[in-house]
PDB file of N, CA and C in Angstrom:
ATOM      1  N   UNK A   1     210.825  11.232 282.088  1.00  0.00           N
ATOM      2  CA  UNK A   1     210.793  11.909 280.816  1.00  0.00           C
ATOM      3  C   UNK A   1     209.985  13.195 280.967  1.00  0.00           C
ATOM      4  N   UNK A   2     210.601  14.209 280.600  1.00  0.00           N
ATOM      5  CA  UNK A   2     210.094  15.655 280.739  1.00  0.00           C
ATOM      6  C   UNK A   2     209.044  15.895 279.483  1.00  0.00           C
ATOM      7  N   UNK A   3     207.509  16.192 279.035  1.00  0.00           N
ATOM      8  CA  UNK A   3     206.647  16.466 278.142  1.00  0.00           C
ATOM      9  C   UNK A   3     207.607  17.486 277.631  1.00  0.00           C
ATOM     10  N   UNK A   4     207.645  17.476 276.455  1.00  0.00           N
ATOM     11  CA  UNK A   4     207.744  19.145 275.956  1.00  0.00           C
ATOM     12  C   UNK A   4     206.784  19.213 274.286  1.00  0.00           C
ATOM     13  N   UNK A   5     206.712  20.106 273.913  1.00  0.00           N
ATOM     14  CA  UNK A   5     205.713  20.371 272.702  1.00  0.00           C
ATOM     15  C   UNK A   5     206.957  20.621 271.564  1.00  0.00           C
ATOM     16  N   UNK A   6     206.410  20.768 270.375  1.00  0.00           N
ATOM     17  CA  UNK A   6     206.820  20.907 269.192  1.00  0.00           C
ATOM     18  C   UNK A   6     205.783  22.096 268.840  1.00  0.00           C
ATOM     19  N   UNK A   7     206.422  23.080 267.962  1.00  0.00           N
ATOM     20  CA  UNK A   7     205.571  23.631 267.289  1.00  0.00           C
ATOM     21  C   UNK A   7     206.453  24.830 266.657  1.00  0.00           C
ATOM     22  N   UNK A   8     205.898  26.131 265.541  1.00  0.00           N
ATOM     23  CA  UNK A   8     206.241  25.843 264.251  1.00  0.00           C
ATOM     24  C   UNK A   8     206.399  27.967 265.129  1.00  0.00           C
ATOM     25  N   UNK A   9     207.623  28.205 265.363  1.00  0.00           N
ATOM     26  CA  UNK A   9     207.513  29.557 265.406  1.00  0.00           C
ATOM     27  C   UNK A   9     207.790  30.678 264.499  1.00  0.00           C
ATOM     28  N   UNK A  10     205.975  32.031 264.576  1.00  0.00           N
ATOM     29  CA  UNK A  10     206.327  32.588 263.146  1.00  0.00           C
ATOM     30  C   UNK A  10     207.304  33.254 262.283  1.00  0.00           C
ATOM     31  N   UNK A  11     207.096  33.382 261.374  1.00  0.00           N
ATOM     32  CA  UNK A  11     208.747  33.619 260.974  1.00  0.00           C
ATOM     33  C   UNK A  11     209.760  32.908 260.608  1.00  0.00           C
ATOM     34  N   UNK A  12     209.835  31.803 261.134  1.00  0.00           N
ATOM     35  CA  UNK A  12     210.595  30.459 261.538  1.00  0.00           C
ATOM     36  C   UNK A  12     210.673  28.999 260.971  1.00  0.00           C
ATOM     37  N   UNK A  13     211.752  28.469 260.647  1.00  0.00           N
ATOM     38  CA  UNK A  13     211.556  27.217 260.101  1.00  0.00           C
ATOM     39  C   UNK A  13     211.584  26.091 261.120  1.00  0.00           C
ATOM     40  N   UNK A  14     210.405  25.322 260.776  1.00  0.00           N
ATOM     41  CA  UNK A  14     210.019  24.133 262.148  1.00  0.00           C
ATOM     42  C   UNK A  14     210.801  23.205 262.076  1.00  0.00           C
ATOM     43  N   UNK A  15     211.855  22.659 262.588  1.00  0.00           N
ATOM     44  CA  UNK A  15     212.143  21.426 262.173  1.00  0.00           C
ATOM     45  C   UNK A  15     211.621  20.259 262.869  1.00  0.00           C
ATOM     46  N   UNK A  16     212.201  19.530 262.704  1.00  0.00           N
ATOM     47  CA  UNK A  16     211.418  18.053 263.503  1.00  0.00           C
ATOM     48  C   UNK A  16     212.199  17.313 264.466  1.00  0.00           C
ATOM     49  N   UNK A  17     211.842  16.461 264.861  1.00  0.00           N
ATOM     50  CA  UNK A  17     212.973  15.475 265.827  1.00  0.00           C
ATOM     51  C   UNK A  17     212.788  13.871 265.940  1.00  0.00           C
ATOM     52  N   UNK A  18     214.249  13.565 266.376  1.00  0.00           N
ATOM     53  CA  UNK A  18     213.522  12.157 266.441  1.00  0.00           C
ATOM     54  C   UNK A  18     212.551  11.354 267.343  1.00  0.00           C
ATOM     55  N   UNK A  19     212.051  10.113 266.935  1.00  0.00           N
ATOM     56  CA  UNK A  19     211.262   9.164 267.601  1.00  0.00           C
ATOM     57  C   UNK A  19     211.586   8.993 268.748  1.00  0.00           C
ATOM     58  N   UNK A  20     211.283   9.270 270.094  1.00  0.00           N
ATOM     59  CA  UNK A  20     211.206   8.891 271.432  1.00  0.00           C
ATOM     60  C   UNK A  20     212.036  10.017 272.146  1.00  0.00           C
ATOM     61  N   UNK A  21     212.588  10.718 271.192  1.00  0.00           N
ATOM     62  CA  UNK A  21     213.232  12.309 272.151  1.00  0.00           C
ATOM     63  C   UNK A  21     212.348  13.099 272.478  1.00  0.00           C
ATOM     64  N   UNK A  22     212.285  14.075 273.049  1.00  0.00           N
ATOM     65  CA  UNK A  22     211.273  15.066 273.769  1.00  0.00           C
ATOM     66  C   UNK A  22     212.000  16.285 272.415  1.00  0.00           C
ATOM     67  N   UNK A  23     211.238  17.153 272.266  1.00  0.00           N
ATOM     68  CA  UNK A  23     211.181  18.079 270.937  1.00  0.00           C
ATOM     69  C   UNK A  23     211.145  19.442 271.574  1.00  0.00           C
ATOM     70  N   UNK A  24     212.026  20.435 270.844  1.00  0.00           N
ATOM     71  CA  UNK A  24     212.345  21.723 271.060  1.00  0.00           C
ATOM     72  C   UNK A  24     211.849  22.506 269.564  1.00  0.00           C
ATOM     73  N   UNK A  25     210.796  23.715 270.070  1.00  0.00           N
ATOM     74  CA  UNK A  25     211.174  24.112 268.849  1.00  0.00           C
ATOM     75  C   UNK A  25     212.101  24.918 268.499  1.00  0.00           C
ATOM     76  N   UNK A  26     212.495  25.451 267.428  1.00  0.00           N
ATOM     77  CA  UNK A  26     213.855  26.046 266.773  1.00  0.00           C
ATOM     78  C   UNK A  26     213.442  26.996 266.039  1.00  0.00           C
ATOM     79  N   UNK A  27     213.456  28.270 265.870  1.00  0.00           N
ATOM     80  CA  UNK A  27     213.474  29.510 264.942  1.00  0.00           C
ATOM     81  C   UNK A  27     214.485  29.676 264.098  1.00  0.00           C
ATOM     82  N   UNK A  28     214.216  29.209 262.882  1.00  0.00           N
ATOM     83  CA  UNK A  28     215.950  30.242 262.128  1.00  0.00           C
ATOM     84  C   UNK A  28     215.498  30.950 261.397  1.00  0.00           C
ATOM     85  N   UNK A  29     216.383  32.156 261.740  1.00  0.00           N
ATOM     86  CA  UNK A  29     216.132  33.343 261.270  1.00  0.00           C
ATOM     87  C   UNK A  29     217.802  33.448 260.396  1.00  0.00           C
ATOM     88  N   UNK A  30     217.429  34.549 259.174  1.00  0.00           N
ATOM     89  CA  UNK A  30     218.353  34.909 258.444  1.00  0.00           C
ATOM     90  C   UNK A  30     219.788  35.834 258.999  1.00  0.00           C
ATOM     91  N   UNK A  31     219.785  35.402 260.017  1.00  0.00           N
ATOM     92  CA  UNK A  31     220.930  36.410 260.928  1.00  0.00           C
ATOM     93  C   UNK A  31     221.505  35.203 261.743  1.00  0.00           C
ATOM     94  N   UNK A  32     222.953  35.583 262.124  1.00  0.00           N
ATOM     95  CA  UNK A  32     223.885  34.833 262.879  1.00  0.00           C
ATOM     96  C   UNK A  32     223.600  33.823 264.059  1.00  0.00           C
ATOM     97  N   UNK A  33     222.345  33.931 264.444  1.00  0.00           N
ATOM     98  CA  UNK A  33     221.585  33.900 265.742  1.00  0.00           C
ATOM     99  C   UNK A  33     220.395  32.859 265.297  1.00  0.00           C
ATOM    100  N   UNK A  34     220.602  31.916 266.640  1.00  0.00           N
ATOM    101  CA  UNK A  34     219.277  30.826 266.613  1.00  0.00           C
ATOM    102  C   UNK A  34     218.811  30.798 267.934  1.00  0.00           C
ATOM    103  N   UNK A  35     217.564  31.337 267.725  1.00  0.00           N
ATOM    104  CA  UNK A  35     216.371  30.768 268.496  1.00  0.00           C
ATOM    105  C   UNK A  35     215.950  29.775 269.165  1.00  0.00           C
ATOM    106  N   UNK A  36     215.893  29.353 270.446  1.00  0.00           N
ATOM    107  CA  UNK A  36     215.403  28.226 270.845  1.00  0.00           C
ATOM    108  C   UNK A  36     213.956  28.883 271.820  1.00  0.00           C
ATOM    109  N   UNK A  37     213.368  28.095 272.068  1.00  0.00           N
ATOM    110  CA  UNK A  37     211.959  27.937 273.429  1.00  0.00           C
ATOM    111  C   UNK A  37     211.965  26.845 273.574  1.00  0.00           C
ATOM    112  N   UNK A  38     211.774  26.860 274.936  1.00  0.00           N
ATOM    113  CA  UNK A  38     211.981  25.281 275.525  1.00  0.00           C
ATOM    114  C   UNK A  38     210.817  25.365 275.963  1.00  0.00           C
ATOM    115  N   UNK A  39     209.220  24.718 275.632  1.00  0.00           N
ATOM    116  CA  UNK A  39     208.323  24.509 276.139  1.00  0.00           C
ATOM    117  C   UNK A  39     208.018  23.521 277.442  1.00  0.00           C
ATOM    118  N   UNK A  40     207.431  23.895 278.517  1.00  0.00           N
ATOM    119  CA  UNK A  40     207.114  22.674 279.398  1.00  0.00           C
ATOM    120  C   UNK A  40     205.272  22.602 278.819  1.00  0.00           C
ATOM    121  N   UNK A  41     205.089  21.222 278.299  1.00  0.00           N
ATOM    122  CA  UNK A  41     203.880  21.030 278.097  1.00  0.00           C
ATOM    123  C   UNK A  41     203.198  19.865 279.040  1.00  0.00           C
ATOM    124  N   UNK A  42     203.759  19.749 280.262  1.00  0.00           N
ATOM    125  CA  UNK A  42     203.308  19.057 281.118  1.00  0.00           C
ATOM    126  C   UNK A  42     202.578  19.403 282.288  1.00  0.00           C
ATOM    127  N   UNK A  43     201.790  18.944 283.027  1.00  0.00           N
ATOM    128  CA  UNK A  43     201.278  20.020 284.445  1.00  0.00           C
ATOM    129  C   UNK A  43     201.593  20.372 285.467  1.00  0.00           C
ATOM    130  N   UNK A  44     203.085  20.175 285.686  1.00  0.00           N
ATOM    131  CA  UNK A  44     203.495  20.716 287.221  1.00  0.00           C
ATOM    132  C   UNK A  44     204.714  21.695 286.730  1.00  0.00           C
ATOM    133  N   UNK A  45     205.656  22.515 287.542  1.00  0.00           N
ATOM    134  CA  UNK A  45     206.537  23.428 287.087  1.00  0.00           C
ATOM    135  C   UNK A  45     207.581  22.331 286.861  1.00  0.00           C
ATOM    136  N   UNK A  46     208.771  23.123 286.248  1.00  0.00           N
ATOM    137  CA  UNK A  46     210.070  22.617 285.972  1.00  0.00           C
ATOM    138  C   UNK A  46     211.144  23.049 287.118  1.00  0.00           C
ATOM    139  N   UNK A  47     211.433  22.427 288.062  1.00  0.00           N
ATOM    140  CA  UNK A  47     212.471  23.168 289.033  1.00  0.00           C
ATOM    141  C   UNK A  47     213.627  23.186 289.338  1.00  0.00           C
ATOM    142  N   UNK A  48     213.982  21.918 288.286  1.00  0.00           N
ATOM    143  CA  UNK A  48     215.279  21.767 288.053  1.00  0.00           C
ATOM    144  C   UNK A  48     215.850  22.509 286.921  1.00  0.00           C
ATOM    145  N   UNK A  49     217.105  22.154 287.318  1.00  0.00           N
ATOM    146  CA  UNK A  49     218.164  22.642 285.974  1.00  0.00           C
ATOM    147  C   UNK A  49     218.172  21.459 284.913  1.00  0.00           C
ATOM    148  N   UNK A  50     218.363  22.258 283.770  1.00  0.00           N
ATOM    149  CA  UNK A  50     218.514  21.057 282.646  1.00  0.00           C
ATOM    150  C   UNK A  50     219.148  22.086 281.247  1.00  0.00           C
ATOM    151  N   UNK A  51     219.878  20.603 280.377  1.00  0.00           N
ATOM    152  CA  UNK A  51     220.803  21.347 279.669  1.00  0.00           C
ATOM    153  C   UNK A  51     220.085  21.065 278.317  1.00  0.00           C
ATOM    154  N   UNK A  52     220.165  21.883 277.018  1.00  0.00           N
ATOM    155  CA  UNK A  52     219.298  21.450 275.506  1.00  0.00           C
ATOM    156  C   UNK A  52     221.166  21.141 274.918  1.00  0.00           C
ATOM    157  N   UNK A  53     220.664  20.332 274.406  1.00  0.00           N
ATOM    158  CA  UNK A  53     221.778  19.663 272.672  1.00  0.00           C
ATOM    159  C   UNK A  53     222.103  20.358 271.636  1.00  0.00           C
ATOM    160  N   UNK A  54     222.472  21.190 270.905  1.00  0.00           N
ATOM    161  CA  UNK A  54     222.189  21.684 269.389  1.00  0.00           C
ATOM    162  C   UNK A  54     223.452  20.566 268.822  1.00  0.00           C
ATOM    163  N   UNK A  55     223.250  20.023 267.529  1.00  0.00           N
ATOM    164  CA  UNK A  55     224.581  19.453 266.102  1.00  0.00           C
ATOM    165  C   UNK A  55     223.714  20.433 265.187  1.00  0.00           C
ATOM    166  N   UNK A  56     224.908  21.496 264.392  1.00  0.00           N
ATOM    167  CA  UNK A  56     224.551  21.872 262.968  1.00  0.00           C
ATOM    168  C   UNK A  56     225.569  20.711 262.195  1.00  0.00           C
ATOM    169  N   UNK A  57     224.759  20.523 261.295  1.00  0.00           N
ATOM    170  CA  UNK A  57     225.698  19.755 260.375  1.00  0.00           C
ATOM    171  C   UNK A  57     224.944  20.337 258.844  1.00  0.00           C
ATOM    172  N   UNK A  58     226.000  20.406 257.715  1.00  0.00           N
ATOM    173  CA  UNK A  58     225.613  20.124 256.580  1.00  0.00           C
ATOM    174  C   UNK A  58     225.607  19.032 255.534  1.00  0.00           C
ATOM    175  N   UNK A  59     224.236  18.968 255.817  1.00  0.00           N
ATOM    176  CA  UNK A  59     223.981  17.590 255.274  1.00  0.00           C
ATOM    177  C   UNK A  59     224.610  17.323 253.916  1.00  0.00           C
ATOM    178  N   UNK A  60     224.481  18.247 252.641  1.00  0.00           N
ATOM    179  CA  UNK A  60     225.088  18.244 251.867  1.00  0.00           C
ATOM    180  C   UNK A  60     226.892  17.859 251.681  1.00  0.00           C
ATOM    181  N   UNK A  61     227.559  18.243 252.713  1.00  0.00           N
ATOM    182  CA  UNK A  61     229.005  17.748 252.905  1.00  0.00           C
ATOM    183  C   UNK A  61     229.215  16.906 254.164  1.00  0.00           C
ATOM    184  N   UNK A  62     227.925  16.056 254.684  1.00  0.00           N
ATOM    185  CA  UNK A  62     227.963  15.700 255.955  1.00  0.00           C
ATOM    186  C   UNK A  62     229.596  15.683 256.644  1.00  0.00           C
ATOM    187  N   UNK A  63     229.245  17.120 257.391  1.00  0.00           N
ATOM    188  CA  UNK A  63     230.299  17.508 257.683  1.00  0.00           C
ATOM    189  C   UNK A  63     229.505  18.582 258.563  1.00  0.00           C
ATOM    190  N   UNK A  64     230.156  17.817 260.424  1.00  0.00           N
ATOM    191  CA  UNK A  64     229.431  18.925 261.595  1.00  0.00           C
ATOM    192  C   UNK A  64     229.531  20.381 261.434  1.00  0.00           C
ATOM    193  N   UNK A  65     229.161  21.115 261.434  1.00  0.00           N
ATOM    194  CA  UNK A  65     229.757  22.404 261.970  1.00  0.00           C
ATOM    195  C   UNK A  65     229.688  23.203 262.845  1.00  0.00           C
ATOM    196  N   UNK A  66     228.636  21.863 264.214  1.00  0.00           N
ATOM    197  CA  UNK A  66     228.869  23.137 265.308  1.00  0.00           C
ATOM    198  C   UNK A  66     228.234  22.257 266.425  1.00  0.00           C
ATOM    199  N   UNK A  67     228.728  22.176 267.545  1.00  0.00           N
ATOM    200  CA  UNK A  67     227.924  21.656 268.664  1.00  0.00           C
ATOM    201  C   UNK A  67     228.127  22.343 269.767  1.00  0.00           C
ATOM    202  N   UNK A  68     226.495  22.237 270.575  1.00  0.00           N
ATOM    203  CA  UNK A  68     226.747  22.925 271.774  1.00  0.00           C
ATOM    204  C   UNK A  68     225.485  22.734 272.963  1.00  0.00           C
ATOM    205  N   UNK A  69     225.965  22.808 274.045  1.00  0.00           N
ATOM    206  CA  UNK A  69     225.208  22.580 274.687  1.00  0.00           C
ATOM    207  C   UNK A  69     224.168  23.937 275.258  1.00  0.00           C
ATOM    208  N   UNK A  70     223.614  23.996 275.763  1.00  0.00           N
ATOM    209  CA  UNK A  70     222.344  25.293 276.208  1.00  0.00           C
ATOM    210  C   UNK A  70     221.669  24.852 277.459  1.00  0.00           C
ATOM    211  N   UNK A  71     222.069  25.782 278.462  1.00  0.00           N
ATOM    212  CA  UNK A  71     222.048  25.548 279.684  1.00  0.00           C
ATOM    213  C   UNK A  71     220.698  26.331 279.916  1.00  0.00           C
ATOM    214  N   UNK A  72     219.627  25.349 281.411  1.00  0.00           N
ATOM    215  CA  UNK A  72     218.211  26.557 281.069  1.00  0.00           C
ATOM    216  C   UNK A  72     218.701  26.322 282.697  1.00  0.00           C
ATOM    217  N   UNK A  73     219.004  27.370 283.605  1.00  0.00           N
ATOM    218  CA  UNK A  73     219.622  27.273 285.058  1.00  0.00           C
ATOM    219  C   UNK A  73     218.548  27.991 285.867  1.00  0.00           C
ATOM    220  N   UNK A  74     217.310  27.173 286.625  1.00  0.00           N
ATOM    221  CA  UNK A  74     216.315  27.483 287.747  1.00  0.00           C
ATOM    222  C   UNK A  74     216.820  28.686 288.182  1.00  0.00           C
ATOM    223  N   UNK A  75     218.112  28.820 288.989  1.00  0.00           N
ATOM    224  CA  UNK A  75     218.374  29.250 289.929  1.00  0.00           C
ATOM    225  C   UNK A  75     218.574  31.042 289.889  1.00  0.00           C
ATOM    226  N   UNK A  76     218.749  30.830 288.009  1.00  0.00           N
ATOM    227  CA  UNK A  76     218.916  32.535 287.707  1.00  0.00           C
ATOM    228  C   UNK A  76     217.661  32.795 287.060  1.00  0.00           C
ATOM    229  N   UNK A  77     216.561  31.854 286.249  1.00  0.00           N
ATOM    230  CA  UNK A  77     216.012  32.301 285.584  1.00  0.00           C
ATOM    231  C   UNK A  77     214.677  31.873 286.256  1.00  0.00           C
ATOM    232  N   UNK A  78     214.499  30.218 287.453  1.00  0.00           N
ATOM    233  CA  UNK A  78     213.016  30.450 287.688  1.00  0.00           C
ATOM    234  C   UNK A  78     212.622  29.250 286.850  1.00  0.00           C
ATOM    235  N   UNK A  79     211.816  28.566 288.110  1.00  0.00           N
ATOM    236  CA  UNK A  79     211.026  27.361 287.536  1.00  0.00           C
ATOM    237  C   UNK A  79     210.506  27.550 285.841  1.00  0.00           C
ATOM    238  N   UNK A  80     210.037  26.947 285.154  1.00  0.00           N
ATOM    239  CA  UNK A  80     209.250  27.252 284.091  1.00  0.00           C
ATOM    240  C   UNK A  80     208.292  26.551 284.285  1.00  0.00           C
ATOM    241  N   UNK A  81     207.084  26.980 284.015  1.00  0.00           N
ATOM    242  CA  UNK A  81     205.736  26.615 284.989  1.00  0.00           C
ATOM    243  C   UNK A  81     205.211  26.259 283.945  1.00  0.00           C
ATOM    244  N   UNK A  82     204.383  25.105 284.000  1.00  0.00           N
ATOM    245  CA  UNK A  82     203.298  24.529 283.415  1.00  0.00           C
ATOM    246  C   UNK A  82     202.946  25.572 282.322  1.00  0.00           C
ATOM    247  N   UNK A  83     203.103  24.634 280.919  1.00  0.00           N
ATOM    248  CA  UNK A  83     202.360  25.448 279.905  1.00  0.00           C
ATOM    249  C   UNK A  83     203.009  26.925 279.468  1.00  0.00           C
ATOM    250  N   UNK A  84     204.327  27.003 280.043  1.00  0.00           N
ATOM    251  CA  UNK A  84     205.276  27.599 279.493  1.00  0.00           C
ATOM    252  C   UNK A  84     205.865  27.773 278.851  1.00  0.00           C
ATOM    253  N   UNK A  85     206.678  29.200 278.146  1.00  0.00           N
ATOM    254  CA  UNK A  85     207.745  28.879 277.598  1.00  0.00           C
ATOM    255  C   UNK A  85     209.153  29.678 278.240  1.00  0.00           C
ATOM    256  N   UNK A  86     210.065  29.240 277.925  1.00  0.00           N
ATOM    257  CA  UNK A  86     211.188  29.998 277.903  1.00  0.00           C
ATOM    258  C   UNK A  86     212.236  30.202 276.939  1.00  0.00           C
ATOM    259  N   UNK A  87     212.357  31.731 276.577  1.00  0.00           N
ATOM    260  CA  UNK A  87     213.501  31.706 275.211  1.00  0.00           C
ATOM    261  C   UNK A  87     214.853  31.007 275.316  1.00  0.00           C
ATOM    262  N   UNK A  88     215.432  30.551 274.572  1.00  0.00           N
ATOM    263  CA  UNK A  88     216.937  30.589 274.572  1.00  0.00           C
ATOM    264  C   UNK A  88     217.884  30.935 273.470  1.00  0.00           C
ATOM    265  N   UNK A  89     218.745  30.828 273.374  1.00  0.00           N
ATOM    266  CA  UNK A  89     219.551  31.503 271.903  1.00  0.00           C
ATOM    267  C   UNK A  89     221.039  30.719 272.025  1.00  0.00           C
ATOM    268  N   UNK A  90     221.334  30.896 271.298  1.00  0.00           N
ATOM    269  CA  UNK A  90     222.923  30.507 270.600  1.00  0.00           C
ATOM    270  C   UNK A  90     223.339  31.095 269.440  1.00  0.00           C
ATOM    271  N   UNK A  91     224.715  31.976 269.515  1.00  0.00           N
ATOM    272  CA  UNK A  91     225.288  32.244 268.228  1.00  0.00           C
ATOM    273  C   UNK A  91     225.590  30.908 267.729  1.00  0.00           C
ATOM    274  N   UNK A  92     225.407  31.442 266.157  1.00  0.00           N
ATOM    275  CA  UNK A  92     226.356  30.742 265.296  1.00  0.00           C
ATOM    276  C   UNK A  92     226.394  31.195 263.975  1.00  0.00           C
ATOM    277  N   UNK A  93     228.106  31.313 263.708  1.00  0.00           N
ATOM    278  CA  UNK A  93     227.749  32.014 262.311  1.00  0.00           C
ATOM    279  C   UNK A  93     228.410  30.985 261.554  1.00  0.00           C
ATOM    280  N   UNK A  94     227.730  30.377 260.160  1.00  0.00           N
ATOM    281  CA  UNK A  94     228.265  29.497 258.932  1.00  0.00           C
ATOM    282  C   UNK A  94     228.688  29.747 258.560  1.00  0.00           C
ATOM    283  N   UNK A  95     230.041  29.061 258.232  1.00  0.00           N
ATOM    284  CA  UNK A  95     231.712  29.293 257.143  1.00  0.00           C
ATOM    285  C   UNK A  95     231.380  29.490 256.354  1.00  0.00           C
ATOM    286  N   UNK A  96     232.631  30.280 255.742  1.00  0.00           N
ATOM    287  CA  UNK A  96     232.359  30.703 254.901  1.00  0.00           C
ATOM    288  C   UNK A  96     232.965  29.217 253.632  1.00  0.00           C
ATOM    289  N   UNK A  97     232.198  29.502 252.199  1.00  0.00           N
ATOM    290  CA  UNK A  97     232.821  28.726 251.189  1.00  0.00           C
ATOM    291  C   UNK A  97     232.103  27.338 251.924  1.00  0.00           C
ATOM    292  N   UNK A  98     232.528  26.092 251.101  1.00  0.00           N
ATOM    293  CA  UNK A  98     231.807  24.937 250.954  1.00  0.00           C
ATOM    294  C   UNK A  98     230.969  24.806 252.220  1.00  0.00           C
ATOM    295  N   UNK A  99     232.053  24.244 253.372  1.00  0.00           N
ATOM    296  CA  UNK A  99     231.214  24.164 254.624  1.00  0.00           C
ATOM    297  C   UNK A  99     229.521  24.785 255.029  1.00  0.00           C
ATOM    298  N   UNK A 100     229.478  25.747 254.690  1.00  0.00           N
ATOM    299  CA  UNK A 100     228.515  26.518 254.691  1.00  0.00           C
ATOM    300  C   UNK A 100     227.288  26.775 253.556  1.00  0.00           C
ATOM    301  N   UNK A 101     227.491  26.210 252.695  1.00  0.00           N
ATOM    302  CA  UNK A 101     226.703  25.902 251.760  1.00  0.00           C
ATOM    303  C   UNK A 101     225.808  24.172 251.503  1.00  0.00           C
ATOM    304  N   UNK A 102     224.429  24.462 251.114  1.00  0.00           N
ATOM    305  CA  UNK A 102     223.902  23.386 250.961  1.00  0.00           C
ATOM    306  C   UNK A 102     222.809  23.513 252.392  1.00  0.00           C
ATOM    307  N   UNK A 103     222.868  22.278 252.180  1.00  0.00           N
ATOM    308  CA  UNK A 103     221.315  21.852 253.477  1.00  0.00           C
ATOM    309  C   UNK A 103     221.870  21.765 254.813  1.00  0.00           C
ATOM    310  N   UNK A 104     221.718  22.797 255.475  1.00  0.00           N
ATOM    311  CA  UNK A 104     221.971  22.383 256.894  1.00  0.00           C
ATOM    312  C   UNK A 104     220.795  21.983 257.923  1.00  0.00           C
ATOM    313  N   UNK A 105     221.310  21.174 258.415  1.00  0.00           N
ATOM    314  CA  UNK A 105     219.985  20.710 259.585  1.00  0.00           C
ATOM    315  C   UNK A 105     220.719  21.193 260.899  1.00  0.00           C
ATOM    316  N   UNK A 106     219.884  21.023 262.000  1.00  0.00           N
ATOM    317  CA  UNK A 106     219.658  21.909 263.119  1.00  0.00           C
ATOM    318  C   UNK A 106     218.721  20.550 263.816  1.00  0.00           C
ATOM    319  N   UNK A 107     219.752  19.883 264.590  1.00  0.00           N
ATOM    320  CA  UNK A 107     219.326  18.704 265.597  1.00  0.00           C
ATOM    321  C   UNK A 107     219.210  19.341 267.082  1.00  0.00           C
ATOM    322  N   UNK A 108     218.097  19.451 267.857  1.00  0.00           N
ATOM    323  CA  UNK A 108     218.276  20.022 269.182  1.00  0.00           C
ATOM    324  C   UNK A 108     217.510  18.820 270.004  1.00  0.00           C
ATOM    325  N   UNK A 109     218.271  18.802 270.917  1.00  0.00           N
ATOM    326  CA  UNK A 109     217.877  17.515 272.378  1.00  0.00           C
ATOM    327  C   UNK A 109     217.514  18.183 273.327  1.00  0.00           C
ATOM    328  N   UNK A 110     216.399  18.112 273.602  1.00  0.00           N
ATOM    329  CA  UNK A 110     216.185  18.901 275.147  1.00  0.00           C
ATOM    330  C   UNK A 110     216.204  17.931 276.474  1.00  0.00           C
ATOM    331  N   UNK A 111     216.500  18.534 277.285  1.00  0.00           N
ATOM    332  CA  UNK A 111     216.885  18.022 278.430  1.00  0.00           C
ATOM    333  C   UNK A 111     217.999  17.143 278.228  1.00  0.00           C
ATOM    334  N   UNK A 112     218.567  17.110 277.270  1.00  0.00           N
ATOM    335  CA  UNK A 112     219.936  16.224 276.984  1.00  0.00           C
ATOM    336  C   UNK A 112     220.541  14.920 277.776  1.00  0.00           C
ATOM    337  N   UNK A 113     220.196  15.233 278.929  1.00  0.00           N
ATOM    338  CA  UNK A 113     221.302  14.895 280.353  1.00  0.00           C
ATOM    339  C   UNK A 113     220.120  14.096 281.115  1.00  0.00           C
ATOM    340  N   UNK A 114     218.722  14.102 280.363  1.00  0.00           N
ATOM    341  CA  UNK A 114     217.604  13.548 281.551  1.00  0.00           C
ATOM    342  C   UNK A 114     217.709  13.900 282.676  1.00  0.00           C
ATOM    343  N   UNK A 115     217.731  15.546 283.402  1.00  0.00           N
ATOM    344  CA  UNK A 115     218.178  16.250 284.486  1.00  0.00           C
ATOM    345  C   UNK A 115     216.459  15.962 285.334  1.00  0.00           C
ATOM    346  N   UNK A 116     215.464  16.734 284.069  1.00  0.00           N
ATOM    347  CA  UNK A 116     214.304  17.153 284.518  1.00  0.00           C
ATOM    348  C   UNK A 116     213.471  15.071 284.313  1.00  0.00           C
ATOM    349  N   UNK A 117     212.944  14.929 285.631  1.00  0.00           N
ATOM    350  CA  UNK A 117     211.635  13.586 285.490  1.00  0.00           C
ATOM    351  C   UNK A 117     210.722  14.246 285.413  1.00  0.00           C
ATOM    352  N   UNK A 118     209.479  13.790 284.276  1.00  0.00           N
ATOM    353  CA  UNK A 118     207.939  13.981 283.780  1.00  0.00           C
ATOM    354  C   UNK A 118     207.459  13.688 284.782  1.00  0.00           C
ATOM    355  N   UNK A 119     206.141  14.029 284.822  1.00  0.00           N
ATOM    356  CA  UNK A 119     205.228  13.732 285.270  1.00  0.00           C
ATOM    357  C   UNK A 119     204.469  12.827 284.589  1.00  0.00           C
TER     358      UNK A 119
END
């Protein structure tokens, strides 16, 4: 199991995650575009590859509207070292009319695939 941190970036709405998953935080910002950082809050680097989760769904019409995976790849971007972060992003733009209206949540899994072992 890979450590990772939670925490609340400014500007940004924090969301939460579930019980026994490892936690990403998430930025949403009022534009097409979401924010990810994948923190390593553990003490040795990250040297593997590993993939993050996103489900948008609106909760209000529980009804998905978007899944995807988010690739963080060593090999182009470089260990992420202890006490790090690294950005990531994903478009996505919300339909228009019902779909897109109401409460959407923003579920993200990091390490998805259990690529990266904790220390």
């Amino acid at each position: 199991m890979c450590p990772r941190q939670f925490r609340r970036r400014p500007g940004g709405s924090a969301l939460g995650h579930q019980p026994g998953r490892r936690a990403l935080d998430l930025a949403v910002r009022h534009q097409p575009r979401r924010f990810l950082d994948d923190t390593n809050a553990g003490n040795s680097p990250i040297t593997t590859s590993f993939i993050d989760h996103v489900t948008i769904t609106n909760l209000t019409t529980d009804q998905v509207l978007g899944v995807a995976d988010i690739p963080y790849n060593v090999d182009i971007r470089g260990p992420l070292a202890a006490g790090a972060s690294a950005a990531q992003q994903y478009a996505f733009q919300l339909p228009n009319g019902n779909p897109g209206v109401g409460t959407i949540q923003f579920t993200v899994t990091a390490d998805n695939y259990d690529a990266v072992s904790g220390a």
